[in-house]
C-alpha atoms as a PDB file:
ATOM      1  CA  UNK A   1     102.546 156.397 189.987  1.00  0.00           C
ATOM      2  CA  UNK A   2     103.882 159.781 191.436  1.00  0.00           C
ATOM      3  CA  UNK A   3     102.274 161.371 195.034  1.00  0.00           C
ATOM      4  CA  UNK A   4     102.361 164.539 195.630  1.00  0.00           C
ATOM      5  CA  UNK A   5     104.054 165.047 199.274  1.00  0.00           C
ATOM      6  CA  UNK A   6     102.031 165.678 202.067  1.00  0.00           C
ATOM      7  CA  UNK A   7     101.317 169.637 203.058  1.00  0.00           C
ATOM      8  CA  UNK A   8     102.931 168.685 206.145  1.00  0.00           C
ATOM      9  CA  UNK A   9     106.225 167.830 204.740  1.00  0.00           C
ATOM     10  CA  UNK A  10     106.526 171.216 202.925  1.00  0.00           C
ATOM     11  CA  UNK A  11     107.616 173.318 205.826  1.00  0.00           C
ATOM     12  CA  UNK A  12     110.216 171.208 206.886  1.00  0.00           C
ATOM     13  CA  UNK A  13     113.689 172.318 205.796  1.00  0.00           C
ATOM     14  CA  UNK A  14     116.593 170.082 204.653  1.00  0.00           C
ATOM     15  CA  UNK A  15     119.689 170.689 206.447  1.00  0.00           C
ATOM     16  CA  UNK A  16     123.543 169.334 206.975  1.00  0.00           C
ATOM     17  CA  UNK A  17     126.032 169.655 209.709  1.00  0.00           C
ATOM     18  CA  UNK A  18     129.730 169.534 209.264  1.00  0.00           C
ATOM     19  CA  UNK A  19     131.740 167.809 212.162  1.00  0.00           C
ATOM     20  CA  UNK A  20     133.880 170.583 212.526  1.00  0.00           C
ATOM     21  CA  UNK A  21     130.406 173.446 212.715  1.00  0.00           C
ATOM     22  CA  UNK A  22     131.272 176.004 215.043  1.00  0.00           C
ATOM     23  CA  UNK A  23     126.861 175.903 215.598  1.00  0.00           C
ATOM     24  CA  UNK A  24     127.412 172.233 217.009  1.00  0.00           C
ATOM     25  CA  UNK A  25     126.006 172.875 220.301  1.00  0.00           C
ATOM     26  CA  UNK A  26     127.829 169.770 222.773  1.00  0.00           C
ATOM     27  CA  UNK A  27     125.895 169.492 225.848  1.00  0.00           C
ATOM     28  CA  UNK A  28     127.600 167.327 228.930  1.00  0.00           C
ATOM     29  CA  UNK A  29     127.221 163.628 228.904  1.00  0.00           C
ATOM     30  CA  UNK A  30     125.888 162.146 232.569  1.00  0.00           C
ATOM     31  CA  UNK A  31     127.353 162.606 235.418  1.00  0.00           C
ATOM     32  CA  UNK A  32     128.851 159.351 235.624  1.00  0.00           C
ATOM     33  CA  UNK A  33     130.074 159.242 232.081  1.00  0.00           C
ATOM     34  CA  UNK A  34     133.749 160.341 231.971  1.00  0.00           C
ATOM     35  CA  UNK A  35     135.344 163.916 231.726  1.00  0.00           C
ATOM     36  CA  UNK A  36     135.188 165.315 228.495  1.00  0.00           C
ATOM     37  CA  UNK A  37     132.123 163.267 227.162  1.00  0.00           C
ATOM     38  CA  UNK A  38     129.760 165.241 225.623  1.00  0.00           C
ATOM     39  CA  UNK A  39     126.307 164.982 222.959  1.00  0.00           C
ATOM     40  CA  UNK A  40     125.215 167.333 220.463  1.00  0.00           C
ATOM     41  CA  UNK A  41     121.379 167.281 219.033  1.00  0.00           C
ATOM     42  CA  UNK A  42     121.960 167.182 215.239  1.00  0.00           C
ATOM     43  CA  UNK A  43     118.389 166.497 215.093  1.00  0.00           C
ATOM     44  CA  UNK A  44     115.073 166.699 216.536  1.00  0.00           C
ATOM     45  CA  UNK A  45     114.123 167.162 220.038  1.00  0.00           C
ATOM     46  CA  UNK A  46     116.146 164.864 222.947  1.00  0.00           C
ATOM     47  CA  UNK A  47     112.933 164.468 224.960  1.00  0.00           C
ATOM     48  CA  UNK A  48     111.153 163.222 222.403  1.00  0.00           C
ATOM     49  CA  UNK A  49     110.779 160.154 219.950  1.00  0.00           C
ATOM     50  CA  UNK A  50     113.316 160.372 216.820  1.00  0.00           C
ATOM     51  CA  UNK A  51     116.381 162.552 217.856  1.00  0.00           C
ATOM     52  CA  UNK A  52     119.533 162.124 216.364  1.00  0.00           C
ATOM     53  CA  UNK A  53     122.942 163.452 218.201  1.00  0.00           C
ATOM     54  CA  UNK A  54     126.278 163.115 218.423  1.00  0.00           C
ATOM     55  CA  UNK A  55     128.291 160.964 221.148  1.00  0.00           C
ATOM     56  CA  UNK A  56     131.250 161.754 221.806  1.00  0.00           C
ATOM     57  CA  UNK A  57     133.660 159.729 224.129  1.00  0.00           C
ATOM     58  CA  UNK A  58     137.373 161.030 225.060  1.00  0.00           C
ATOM     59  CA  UNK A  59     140.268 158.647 223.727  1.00  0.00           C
ATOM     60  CA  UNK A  60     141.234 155.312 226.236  1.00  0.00           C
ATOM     61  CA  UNK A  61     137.850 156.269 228.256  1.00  0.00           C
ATOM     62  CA  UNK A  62     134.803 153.708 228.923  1.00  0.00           C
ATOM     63  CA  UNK A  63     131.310 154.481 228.798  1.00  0.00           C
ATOM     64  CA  UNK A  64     130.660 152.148 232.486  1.00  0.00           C
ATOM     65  CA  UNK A  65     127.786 149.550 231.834  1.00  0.00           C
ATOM     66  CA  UNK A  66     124.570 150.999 230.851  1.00  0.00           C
ATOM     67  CA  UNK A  67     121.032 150.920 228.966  1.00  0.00           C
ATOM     68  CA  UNK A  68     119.034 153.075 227.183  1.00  0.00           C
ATOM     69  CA  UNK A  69     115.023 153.351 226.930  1.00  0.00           C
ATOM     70  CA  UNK A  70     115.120 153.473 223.293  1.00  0.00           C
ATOM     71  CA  UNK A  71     116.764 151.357 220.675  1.00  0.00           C
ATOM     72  CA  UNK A  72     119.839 152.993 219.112  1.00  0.00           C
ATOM     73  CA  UNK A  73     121.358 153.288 215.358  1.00  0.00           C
ATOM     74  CA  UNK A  74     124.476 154.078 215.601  1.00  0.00           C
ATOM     75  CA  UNK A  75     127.505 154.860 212.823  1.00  0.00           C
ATOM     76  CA  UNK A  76     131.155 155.555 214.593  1.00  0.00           C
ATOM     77  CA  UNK A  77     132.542 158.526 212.802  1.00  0.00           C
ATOM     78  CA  UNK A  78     135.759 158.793 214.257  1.00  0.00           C
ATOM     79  CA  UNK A  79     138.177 156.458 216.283  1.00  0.00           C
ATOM     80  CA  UNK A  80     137.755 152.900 217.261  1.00  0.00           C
ATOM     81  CA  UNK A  81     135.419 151.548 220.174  1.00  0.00           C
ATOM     82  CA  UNK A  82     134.666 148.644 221.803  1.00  0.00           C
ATOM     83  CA  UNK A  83     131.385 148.073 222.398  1.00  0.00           C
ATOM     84  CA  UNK A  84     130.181 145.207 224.606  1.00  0.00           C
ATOM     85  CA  UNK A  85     126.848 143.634 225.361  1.00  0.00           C
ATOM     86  CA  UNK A  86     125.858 141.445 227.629  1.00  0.00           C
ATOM     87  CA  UNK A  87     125.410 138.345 226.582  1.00  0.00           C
ATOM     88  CA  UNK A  88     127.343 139.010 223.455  1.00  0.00           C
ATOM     89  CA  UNK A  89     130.952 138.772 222.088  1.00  0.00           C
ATOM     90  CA  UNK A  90     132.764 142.365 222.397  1.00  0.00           C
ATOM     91  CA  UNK A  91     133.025 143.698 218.657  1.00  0.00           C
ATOM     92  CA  UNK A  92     134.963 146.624 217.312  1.00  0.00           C
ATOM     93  CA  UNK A  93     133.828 149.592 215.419  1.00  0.00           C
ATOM     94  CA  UNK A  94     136.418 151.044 212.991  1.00  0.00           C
ATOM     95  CA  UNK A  95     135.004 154.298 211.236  1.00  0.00           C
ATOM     96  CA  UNK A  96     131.929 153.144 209.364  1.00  0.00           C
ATOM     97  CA  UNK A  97     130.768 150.967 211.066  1.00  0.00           C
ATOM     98  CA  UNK A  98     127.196 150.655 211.568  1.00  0.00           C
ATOM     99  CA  UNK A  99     125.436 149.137 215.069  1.00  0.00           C
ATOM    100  CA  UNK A 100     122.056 148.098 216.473  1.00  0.00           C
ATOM    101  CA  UNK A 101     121.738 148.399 220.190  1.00  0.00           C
ATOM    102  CA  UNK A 102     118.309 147.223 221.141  1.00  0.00           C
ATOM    103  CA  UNK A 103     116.368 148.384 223.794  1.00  0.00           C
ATOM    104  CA  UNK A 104     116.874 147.949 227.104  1.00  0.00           C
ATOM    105  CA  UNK A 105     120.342 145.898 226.803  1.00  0.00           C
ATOM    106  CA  UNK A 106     123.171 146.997 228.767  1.00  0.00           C
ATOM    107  CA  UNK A 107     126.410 147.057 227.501  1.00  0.00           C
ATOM    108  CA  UNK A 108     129.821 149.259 227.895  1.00  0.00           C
ATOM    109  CA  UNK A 109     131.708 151.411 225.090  1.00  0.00           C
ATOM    110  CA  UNK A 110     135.497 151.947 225.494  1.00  0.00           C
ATOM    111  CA  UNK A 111     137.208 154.604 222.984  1.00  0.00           C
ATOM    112  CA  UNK A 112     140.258 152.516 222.468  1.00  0.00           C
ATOM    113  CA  UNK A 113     141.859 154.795 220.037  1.00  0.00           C
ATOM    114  CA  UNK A 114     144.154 157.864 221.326  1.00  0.00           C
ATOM    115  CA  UNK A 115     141.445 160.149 219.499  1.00  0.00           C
ATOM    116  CA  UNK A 116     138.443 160.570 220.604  1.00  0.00           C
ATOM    117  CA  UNK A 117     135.772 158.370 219.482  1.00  0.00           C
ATOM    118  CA  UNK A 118     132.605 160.236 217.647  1.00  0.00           C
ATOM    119  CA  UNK A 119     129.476 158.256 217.359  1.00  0.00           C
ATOM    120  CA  UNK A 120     126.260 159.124 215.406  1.00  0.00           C
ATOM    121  CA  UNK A 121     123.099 157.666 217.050  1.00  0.00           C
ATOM    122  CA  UNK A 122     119.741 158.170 216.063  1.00  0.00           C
ATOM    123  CA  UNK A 123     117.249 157.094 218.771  1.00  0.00           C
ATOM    124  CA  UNK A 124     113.948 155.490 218.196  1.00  0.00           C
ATOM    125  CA  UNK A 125     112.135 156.743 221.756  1.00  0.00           C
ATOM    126  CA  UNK A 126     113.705 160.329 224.078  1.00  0.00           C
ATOM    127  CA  UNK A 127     117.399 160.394 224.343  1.00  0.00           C
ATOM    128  CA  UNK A 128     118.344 158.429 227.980  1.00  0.00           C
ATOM    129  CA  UNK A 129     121.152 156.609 229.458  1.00  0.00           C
ATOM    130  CA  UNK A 130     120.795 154.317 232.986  1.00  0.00           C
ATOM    131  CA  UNK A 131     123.914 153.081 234.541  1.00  0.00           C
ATOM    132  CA  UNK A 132     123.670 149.606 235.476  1.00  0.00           C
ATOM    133  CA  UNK A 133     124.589 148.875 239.386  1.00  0.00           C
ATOM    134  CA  UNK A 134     126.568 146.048 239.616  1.00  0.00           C
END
């Protein structure tokens, strides 16, 4: 049986984004992240529940030990990272690779290609990253 779609629906707009868009807006990554990270909202609204963005992580530089509020979906786009949480074996994402970080699990991400790594996320809760003092 076929449903009409909601009203709702019908004002939203489909849309893509090319990696190279000159409109890709990248936005600095925290201050403790390392020079020349940097996130761009592909989707939605940071601050709230269901943004997607862009990560973007310079070649043979680590993302130090961290967590995040929300649960993340991640597919690496470009490079190769490392991606370690705790409690876990460190696994490698080649291009196309998918990942589930869950909530509240810290964990470190090291760009070991010469490229820079690109990472699509799409968050569950607001966009947030916590460094982990060890």
């Amino acid at each position: 049986m076929l449903m009409a779609a909601p009203a709702a629906f019908a004002e939203e707009k489909a849309f893509i984004w090319t990696l190279d868009s000159d409109e890709l807006e990248w936005g600095p990554c925290p201050e403790w992240m390392p020079e020349g990270c940097g996130i761009a909202v592909l989707q939605g609204d940071p601050t709230a529940a269901n943004a997607d963005v862009l990560f973007r992580l310079p070649g043979n530089s680590t993302a130090d030990h961290h967590w995040h509020s929300s649960a993340e979906r991640m597919v690496l786009v470009a490079g190769e990272m490392s991606v370690d949480y705790d409690g876990q074996d460190p696994v490698t994402l080649h291009p196309g690779t998918y990942a589930y970080g869950p909530a509240g699990l810290p964990h470190t991400a090291h760009c070991v290609s010469e490229e820079s790594c690109l990472l699509f996320i799409a968050f569950e809760d607001p966009v947030d990253a916590h460094p982990v003092e060890d």
